[in-house]
N, C-alpha and C. Protein backbone atom coordinates (compact mmCIF):
# COMPACT_ATOMS: atom_id res chain seq x y z
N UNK A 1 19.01 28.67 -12.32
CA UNK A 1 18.66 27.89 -11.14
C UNK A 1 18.65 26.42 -11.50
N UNK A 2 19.45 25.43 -10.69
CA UNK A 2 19.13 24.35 -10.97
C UNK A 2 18.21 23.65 -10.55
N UNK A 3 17.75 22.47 -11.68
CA UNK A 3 16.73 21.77 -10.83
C UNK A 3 16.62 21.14 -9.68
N UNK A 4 15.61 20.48 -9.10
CA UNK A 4 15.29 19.97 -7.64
C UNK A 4 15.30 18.81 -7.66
N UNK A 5 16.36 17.81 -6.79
CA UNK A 5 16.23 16.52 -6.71
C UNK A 5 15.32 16.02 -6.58
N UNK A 6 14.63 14.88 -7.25
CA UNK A 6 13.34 14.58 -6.62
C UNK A 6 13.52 13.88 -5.20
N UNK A 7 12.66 13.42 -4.90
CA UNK A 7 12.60 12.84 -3.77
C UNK A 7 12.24 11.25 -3.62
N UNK A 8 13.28 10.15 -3.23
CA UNK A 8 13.39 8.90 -3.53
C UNK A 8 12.64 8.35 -2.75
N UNK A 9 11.57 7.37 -3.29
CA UNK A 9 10.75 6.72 -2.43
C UNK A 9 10.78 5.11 -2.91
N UNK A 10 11.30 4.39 -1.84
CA UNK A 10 11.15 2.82 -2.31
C UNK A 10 9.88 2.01 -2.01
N UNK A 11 9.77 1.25 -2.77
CA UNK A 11 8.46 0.63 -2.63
C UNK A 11 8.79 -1.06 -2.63
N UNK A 12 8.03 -1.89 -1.77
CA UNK A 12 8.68 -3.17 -1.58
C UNK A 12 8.25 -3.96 -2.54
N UNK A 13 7.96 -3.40 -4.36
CA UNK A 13 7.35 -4.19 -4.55
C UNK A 13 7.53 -3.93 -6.67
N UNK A 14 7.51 -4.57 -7.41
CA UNK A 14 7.73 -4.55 -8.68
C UNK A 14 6.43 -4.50 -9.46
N UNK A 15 5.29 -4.45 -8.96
CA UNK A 15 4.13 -5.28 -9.31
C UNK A 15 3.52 -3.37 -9.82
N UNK A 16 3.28 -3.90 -11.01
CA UNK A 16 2.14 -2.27 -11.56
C UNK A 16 1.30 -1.44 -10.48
N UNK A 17 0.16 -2.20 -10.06
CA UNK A 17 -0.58 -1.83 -9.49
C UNK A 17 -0.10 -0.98 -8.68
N UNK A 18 0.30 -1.67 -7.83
CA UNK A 18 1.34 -1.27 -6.14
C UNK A 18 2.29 0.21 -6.66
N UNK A 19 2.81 -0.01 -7.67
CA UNK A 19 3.77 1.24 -8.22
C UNK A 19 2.79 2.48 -8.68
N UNK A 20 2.14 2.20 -9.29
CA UNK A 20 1.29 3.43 -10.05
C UNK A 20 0.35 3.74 -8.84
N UNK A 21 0.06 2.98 -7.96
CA UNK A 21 -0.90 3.75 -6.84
C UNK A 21 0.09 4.40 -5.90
N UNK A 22 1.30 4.30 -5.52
CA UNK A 22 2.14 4.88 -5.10
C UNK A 22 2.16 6.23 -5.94
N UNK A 23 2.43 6.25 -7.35
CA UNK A 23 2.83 7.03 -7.75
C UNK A 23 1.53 8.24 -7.55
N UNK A 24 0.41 7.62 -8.14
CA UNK A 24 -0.87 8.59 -7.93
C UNK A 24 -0.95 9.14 -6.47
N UNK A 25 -0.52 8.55 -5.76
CA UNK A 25 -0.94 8.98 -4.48
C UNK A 25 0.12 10.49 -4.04
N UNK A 26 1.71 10.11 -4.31
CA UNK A 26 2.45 10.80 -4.26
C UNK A 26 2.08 12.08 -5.02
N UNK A 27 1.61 11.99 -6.19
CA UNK A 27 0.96 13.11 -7.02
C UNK A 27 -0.16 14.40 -6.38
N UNK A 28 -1.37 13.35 -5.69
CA UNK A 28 -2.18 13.89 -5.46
C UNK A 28 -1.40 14.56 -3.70
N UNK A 29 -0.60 14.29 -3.29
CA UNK A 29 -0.27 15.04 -1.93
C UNK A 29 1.13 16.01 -2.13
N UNK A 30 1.73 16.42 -3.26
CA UNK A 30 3.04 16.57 -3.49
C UNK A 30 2.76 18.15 -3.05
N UNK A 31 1.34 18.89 -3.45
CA UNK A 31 1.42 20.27 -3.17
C UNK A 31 0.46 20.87 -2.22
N UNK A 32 0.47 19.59 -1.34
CA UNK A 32 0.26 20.15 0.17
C UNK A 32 1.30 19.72 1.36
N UNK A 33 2.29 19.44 1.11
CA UNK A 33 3.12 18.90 2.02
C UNK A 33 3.64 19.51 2.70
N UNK A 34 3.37 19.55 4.13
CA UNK A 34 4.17 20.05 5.02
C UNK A 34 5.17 19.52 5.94
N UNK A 35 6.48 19.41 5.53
CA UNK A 35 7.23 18.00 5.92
C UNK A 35 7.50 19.25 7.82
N UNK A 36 7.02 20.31 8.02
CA UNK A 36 7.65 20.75 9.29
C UNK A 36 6.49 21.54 9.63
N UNK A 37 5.39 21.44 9.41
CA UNK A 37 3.76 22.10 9.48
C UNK A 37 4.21 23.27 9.16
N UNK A 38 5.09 24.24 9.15
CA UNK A 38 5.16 25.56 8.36
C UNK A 38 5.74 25.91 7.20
N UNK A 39 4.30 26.21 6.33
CA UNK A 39 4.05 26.68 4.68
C UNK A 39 2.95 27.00 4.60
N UNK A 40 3.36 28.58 3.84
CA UNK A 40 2.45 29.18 3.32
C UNK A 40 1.55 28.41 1.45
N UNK A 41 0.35 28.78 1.55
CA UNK A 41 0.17 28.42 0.03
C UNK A 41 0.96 28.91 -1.01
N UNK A 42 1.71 29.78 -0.57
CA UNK A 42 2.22 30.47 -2.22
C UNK A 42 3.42 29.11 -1.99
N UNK A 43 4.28 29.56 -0.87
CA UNK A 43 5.16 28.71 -1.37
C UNK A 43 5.06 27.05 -1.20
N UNK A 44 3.91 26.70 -0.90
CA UNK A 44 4.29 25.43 -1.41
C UNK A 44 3.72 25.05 -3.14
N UNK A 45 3.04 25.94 -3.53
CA UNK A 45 2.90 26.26 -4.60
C UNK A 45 4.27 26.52 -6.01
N UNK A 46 5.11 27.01 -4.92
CA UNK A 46 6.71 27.03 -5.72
C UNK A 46 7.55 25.90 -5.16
N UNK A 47 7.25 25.57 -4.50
CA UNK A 47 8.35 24.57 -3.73
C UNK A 47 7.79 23.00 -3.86
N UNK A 48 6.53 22.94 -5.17
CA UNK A 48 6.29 21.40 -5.06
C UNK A 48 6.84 20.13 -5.05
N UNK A 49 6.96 19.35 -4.12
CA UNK A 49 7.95 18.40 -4.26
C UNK A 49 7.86 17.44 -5.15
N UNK A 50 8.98 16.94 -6.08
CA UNK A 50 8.63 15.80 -6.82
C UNK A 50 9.31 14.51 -6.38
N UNK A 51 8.67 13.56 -6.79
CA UNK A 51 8.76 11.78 -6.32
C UNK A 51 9.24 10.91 -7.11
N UNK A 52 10.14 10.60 -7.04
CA UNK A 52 10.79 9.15 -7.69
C UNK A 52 10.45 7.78 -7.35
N UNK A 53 9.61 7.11 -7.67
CA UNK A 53 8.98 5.99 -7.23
C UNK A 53 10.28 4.35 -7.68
N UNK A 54 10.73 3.77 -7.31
CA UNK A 54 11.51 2.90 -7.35
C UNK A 54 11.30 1.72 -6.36
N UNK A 55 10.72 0.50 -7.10
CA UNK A 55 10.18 -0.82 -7.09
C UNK A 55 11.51 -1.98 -6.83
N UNK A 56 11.36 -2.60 -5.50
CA UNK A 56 12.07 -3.39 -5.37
C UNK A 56 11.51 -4.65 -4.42
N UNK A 57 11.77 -5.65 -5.29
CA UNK A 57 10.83 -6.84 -5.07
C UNK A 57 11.67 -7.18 -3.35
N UNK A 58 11.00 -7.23 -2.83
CA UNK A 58 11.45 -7.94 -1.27
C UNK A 58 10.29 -8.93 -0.47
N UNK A 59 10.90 -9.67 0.13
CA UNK A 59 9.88 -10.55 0.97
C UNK A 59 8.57 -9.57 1.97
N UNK A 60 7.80 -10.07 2.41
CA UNK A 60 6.74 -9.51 3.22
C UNK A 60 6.95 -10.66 5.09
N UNK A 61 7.40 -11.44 4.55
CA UNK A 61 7.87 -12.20 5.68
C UNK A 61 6.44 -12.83 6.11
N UNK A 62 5.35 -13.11 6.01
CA UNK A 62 4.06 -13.48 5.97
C UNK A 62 3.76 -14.31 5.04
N UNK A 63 2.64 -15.30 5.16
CA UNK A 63 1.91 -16.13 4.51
C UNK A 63 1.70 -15.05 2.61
N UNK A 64 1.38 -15.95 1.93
CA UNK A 64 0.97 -15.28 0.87
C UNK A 64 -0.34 -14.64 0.76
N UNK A 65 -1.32 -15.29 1.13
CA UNK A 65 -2.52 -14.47 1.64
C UNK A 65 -2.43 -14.39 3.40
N UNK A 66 -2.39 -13.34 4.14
CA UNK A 66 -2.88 -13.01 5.16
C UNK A 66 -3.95 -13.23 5.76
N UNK A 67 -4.43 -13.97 6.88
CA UNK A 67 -5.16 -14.70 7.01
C UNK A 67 -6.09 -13.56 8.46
N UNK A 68 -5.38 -12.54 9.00
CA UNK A 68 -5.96 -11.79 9.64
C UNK A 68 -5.42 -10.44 9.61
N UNK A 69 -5.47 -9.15 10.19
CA UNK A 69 -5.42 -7.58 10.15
C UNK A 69 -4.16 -7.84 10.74
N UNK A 70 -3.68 -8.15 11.74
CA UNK A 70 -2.80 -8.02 12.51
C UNK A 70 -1.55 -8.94 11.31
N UNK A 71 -1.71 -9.96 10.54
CA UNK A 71 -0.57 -10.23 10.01
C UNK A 71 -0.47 -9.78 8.19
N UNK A 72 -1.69 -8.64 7.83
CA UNK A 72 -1.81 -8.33 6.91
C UNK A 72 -0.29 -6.82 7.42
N UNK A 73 -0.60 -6.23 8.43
CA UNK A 73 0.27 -4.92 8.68
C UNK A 73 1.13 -5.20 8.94
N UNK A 74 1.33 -6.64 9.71
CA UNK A 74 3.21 -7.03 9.55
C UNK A 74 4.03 -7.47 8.08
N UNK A 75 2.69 -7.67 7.59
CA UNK A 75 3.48 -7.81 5.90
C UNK A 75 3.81 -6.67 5.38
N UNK A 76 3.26 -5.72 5.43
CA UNK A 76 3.50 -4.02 4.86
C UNK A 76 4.91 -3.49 5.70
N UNK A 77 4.26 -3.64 7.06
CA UNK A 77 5.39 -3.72 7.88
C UNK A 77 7.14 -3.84 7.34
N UNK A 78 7.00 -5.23 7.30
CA UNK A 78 8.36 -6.49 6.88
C UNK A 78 8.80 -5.81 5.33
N UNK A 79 7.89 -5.38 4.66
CA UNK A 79 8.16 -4.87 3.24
C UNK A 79 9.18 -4.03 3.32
N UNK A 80 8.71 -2.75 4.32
CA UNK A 80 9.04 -1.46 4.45
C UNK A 80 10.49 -1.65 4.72
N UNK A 81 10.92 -3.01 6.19
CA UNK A 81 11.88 -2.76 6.75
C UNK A 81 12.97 -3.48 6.20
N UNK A 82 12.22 -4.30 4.77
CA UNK A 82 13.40 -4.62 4.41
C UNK A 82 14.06 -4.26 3.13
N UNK A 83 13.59 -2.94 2.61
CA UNK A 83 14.22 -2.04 2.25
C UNK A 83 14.57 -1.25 2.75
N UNK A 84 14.56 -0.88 4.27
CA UNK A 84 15.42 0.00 4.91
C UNK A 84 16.43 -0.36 5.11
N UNK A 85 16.93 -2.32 5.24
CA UNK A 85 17.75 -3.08 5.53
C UNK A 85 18.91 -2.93 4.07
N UNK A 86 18.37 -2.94 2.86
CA UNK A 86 19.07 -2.71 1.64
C UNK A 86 19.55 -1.70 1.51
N UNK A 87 18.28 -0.33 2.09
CA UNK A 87 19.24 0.96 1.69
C UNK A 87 20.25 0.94 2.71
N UNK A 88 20.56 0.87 3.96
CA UNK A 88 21.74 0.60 4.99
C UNK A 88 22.98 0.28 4.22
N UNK A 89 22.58 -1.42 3.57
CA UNK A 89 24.00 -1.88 3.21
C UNK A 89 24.12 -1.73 1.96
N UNK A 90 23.24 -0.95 1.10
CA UNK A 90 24.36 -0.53 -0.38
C UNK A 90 24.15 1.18 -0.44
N UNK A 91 23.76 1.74 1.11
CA UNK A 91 24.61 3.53 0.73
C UNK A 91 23.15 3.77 -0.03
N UNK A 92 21.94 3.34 -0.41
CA UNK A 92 20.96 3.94 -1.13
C UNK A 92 20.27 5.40 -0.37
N UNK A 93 20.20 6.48 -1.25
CA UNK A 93 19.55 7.98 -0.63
C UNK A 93 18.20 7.64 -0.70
N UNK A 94 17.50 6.89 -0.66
CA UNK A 94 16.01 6.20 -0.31
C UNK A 94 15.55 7.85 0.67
N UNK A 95 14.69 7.73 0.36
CA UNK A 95 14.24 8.92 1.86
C UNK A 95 13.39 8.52 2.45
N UNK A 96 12.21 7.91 1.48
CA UNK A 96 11.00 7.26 2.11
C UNK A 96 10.63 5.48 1.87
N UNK A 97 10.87 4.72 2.70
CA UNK A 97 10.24 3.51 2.25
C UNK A 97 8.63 2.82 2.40
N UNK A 98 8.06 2.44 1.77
CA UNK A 98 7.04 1.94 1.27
C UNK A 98 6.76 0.43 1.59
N UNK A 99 5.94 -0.10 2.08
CA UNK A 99 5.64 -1.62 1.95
C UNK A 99 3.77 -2.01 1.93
N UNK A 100 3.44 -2.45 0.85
CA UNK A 100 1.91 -2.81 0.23
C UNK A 100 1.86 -4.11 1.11
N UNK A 101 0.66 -4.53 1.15
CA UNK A 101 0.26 -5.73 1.38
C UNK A 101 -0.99 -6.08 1.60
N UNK A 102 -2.11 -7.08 0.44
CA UNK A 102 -3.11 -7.36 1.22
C UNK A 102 -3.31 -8.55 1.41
N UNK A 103 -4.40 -8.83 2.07
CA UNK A 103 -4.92 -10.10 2.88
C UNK A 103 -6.84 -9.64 3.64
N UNK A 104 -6.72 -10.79 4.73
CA UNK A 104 -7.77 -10.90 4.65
C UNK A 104 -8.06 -10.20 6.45
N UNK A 105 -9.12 -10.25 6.62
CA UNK A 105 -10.30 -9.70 7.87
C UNK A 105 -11.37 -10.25 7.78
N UNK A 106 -11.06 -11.13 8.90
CA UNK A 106 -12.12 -12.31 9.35
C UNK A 106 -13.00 -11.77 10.10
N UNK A 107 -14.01 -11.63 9.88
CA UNK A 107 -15.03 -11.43 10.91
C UNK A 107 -16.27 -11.77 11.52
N UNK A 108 -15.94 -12.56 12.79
CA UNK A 108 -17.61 -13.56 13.18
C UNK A 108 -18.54 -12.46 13.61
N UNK A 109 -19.77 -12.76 13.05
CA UNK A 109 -21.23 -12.08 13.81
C UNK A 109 -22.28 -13.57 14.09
N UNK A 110 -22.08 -13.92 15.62
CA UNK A 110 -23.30 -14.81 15.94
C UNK A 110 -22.52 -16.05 15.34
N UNK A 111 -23.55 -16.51 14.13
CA UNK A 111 -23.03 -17.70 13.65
C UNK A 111 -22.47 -17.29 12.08
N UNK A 112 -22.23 -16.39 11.62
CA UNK A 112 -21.76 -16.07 10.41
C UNK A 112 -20.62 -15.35 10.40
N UNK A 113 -20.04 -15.73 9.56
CA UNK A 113 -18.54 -15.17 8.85
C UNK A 113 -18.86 -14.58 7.80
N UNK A 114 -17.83 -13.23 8.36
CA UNK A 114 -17.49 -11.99 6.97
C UNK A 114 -16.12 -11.70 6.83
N UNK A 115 -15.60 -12.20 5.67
CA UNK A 115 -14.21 -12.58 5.14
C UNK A 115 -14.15 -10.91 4.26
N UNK A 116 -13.40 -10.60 4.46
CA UNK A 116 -13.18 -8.90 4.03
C UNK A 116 -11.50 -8.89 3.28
N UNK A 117 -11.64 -8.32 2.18
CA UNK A 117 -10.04 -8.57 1.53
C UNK A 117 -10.08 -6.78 1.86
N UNK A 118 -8.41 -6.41 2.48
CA UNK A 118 -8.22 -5.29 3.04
C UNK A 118 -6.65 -5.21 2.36
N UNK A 119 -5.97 -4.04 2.16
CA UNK A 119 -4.88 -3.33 1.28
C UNK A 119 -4.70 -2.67 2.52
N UNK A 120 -3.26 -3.11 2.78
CA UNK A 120 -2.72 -1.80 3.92
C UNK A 120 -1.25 -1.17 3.43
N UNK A 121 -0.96 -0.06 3.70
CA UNK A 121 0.47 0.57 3.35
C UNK A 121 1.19 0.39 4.76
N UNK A 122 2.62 0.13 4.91
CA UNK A 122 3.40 1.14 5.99
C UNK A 122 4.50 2.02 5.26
N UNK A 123 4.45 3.50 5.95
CA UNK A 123 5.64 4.24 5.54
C UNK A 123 6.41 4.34 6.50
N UNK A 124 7.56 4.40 6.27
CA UNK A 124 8.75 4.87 7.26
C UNK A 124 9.85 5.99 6.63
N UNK A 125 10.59 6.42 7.49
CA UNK A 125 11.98 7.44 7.10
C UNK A 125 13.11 6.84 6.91
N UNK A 126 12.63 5.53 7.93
CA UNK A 126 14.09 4.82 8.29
C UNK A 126 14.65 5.49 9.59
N UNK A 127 13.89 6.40 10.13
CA UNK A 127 14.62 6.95 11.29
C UNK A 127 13.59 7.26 12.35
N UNK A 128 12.93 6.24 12.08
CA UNK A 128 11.63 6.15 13.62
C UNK A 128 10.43 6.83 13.06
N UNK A 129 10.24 7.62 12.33
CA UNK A 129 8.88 7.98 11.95
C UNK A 129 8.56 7.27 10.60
N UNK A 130 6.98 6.60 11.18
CA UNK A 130 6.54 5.78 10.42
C UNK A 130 4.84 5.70 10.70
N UNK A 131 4.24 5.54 9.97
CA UNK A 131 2.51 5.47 9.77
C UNK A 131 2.14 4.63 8.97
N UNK A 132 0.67 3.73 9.43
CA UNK A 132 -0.35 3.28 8.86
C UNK A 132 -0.77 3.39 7.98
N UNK A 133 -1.72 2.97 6.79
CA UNK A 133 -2.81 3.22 6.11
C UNK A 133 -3.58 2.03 5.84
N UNK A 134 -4.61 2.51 5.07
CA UNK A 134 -5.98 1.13 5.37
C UNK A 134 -6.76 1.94 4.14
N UNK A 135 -7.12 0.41 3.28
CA UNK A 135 -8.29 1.00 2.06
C UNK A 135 -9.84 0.88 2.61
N UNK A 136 -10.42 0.67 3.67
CA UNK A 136 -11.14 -0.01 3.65
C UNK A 136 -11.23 -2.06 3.13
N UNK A 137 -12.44 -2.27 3.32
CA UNK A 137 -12.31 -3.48 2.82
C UNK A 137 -13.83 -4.17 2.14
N UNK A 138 -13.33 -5.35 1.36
CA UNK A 138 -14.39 -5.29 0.11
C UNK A 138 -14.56 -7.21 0.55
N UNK A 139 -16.47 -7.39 0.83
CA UNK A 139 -16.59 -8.26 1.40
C UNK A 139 -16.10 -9.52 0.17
N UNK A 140 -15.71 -10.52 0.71
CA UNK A 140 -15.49 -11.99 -0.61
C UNK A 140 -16.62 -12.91 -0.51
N UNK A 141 -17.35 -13.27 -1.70
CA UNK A 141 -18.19 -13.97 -1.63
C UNK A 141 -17.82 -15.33 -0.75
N UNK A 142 -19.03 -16.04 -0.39
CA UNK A 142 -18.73 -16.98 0.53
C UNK A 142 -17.60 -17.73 -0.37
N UNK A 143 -18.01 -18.44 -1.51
CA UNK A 143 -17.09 -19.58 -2.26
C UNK A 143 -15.78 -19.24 -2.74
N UNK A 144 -15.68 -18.08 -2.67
CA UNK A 144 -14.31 -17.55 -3.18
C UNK A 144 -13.31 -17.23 -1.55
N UNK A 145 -14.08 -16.68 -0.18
CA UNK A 145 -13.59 -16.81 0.88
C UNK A 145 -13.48 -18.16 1.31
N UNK A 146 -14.36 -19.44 1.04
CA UNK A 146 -13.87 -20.66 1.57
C UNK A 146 -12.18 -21.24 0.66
N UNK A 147 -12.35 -20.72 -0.62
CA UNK A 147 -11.44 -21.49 -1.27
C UNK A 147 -10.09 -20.81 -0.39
N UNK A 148 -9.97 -19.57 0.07
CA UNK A 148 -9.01 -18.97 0.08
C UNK A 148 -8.62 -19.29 1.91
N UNK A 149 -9.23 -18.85 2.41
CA UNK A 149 -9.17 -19.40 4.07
C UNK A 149 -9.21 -20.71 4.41
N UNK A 150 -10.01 -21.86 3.76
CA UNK A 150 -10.28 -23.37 4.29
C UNK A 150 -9.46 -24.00 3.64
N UNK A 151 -9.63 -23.77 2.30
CA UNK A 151 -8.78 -24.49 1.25
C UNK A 151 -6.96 -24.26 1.25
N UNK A 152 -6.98 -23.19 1.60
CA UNK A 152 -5.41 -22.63 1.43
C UNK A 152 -5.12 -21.98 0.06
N UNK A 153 -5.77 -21.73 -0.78
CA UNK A 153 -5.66 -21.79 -2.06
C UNK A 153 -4.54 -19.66 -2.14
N UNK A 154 -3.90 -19.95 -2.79
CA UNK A 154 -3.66 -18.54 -2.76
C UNK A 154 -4.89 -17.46 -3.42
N UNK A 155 -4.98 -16.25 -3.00
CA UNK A 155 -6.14 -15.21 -3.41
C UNK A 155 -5.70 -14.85 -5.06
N UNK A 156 -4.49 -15.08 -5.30
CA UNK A 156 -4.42 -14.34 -6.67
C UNK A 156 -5.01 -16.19 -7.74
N UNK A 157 -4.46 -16.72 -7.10
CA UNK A 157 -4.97 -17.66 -8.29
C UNK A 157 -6.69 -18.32 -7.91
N UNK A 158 -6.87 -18.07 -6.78
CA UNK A 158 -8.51 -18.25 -6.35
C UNK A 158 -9.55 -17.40 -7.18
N UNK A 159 -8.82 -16.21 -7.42
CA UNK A 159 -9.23 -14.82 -7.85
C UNK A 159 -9.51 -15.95 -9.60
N UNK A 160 -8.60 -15.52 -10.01
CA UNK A 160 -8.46 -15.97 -11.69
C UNK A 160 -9.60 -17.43 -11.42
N UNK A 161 -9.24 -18.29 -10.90
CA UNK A 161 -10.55 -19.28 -11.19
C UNK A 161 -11.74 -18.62 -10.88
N UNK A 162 -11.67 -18.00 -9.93
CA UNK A 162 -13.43 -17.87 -9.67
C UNK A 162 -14.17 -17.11 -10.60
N UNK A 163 -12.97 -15.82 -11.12
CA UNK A 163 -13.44 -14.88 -12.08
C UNK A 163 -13.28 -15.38 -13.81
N UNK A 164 -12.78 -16.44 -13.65
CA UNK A 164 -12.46 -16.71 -15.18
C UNK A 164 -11.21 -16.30 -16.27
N UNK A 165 -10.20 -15.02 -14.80
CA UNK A 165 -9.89 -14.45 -15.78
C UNK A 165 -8.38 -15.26 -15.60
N UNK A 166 -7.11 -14.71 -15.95
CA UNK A 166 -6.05 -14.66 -15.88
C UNK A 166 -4.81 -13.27 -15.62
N UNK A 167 -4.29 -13.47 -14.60
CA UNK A 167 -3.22 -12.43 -14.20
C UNK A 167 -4.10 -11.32 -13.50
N UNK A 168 -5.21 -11.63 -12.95
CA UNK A 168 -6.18 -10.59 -12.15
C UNK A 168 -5.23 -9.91 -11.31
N UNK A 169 -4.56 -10.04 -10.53
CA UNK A 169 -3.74 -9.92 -9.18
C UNK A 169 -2.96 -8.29 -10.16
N UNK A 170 -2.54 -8.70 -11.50
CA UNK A 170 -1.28 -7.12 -12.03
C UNK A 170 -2.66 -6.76 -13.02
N UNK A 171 -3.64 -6.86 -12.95
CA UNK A 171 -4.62 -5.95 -13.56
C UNK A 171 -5.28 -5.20 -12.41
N UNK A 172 -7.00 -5.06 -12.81
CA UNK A 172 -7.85 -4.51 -11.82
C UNK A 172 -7.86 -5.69 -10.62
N UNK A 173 -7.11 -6.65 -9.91
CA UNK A 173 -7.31 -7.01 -8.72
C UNK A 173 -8.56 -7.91 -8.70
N UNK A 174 -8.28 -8.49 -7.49
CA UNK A 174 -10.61 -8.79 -6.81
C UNK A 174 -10.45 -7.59 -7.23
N UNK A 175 -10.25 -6.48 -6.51
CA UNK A 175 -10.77 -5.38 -5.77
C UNK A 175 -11.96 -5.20 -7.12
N UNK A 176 -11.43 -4.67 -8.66
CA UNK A 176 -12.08 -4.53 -9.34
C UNK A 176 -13.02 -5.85 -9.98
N UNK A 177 -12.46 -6.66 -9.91
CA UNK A 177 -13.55 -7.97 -9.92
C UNK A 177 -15.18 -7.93 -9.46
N UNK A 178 -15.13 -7.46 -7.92
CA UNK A 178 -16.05 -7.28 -6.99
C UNK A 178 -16.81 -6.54 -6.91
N UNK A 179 -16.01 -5.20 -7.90
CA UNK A 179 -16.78 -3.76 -7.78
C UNK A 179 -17.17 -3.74 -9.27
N UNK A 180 -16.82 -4.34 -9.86
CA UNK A 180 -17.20 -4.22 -11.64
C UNK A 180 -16.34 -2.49 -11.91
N UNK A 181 -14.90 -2.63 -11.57
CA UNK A 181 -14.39 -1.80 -11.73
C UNK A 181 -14.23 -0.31 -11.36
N UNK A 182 -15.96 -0.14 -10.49
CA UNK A 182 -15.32 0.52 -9.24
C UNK A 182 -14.48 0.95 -8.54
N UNK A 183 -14.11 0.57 -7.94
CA UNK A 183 -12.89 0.32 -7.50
C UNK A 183 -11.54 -1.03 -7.67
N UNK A 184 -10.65 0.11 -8.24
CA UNK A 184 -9.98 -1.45 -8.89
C UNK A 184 -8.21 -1.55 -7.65
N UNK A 185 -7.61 -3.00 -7.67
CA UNK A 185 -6.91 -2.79 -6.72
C UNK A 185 -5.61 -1.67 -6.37
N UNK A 186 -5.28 -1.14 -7.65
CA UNK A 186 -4.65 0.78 -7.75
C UNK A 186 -5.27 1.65 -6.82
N UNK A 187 -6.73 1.27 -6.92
CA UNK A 187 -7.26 2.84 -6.37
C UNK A 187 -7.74 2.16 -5.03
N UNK A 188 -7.61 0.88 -3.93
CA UNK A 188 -7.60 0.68 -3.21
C UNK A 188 -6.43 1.17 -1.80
N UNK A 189 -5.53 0.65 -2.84
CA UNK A 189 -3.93 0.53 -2.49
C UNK A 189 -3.24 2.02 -1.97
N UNK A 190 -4.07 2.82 -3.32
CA UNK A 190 -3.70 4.38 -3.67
C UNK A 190 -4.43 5.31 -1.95
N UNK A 191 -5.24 5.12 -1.49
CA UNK A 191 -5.86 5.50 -0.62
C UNK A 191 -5.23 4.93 0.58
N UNK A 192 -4.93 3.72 0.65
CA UNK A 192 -3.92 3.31 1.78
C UNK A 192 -2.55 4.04 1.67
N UNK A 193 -1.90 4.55 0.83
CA UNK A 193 -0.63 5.44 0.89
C UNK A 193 -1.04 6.71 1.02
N UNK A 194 -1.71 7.07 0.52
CA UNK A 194 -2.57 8.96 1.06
C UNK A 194 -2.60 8.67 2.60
N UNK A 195 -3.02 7.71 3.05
CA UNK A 195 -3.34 7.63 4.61
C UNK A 195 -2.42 7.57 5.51
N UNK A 196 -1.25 6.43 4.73
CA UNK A 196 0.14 6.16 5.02
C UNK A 196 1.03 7.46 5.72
N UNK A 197 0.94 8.40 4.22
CA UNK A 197 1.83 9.61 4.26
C UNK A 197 1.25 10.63 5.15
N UNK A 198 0.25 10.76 5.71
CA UNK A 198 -0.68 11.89 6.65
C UNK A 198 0.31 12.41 7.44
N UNK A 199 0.63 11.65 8.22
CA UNK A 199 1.66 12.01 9.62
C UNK A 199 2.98 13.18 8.48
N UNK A 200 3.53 12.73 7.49
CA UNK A 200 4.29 13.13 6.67
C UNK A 200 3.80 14.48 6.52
N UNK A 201 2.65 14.45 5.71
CA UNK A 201 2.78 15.69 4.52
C UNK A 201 1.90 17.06 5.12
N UNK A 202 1.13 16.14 6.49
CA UNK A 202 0.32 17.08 7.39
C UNK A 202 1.05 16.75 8.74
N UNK A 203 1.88 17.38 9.44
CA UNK A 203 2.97 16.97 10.22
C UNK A 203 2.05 18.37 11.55
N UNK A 204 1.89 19.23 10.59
CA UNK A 204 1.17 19.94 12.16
C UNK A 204 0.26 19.74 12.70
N UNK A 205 -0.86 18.44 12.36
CA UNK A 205 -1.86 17.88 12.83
C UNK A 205 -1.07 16.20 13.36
N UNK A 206 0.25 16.11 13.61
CA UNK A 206 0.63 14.90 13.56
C UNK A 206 1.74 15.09 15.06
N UNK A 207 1.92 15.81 15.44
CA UNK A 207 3.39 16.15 16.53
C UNK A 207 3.85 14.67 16.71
């Protein structure tokens, strides 16, 4: 018997994090997938699908930090579609495309602001079916949200000054900055593509 093609999934993006939470995510849903809601456990138990994760740097078409929800998902968005635009014109068997992106969620109460850094996925087929995902979101201290919203300052290098460190953004993220490793920006990201793929891999709760 020969082996099973894997299954090609592009991702809009070269960056570790973004790849390995793709990849974990793909892992943790590969042997429940119901790409047509009918499967039994045995056989998806024999029939597990495997994932080829393949990183390709493309624009997001958005600001570098996202400055609200609505232009954080057109960046994931823009990711997705413009590797659907590549696989078109070079013939790529892509099956699934991928686009990461975070930014920010502004939010007034009364007289106070809550600046929220949020990770969203979009998936697509390339052929009209396509879904959401969302990590939640992890509040930014006031001085690190002024530098990044008032100031203009980008989040990855706001990040490294405020934290001291360097190259935060392809390590643990804020995300892990904030959480003392808690949650680091992999396992943010990773939960926004589990959420992404739902409509996908649970298709009989999805019509």
């Amino acid at each position: 018997m020969g082996s099973i093609e894997p299954v090609l999934v592009a991702v809009g993006s070269t960056r570790g994090p973004k790849l390995d939470a793709v990849r974990l995510a793909l892992a943790s849903i590969g042997d429940v997938w119901q790409p047509h809601g009918q499967a039994s456990e045995v056989s998806l138990r024999q029939s597990r699908i495997q994932f080829e994760v393949i990183g390709v740097s493309v624009p997001s078409g958005v600001s570098h930090t996202p400055q609200n929800r609505t232009e954080v998902m057109a960046g994931a968005r823009g990711r997705a579609e413009a590797l659907i635009h590549i696989a078109r014109e070079q013939g790529n068997n892509w099956r699934y495309f991928v686009g990461l992106e975070g930014g920010l969620n502004i939010v007034h109460e009364g007289d106070r602001r809550w600046v929220f850094l949020e990770n969203w996925a979009f998936v697509s087929d390339g052929s009209g079916r396509e879904s959401y995902g969302q990590s939640g979101g992890i509040l930014l201290p006031e001085p690190l949200a002024s530098e990044v919203t008032d100031r203009g300052t980008e989040l990855a290098e706001a990040i490294d000054s405020y934290a001291g460190g360097r190259g935060i953004r392809d390590s643990q993220g804020a995300w892990g900055v904030l959480t003392r490793n808690r949650i680091t920006r992999q396992d943010s990201f990773r939960i926004a593509v589990i959420q992404a793929f739902a409509p996908f891999f649970n298709s009989s709760l999805y019509p």
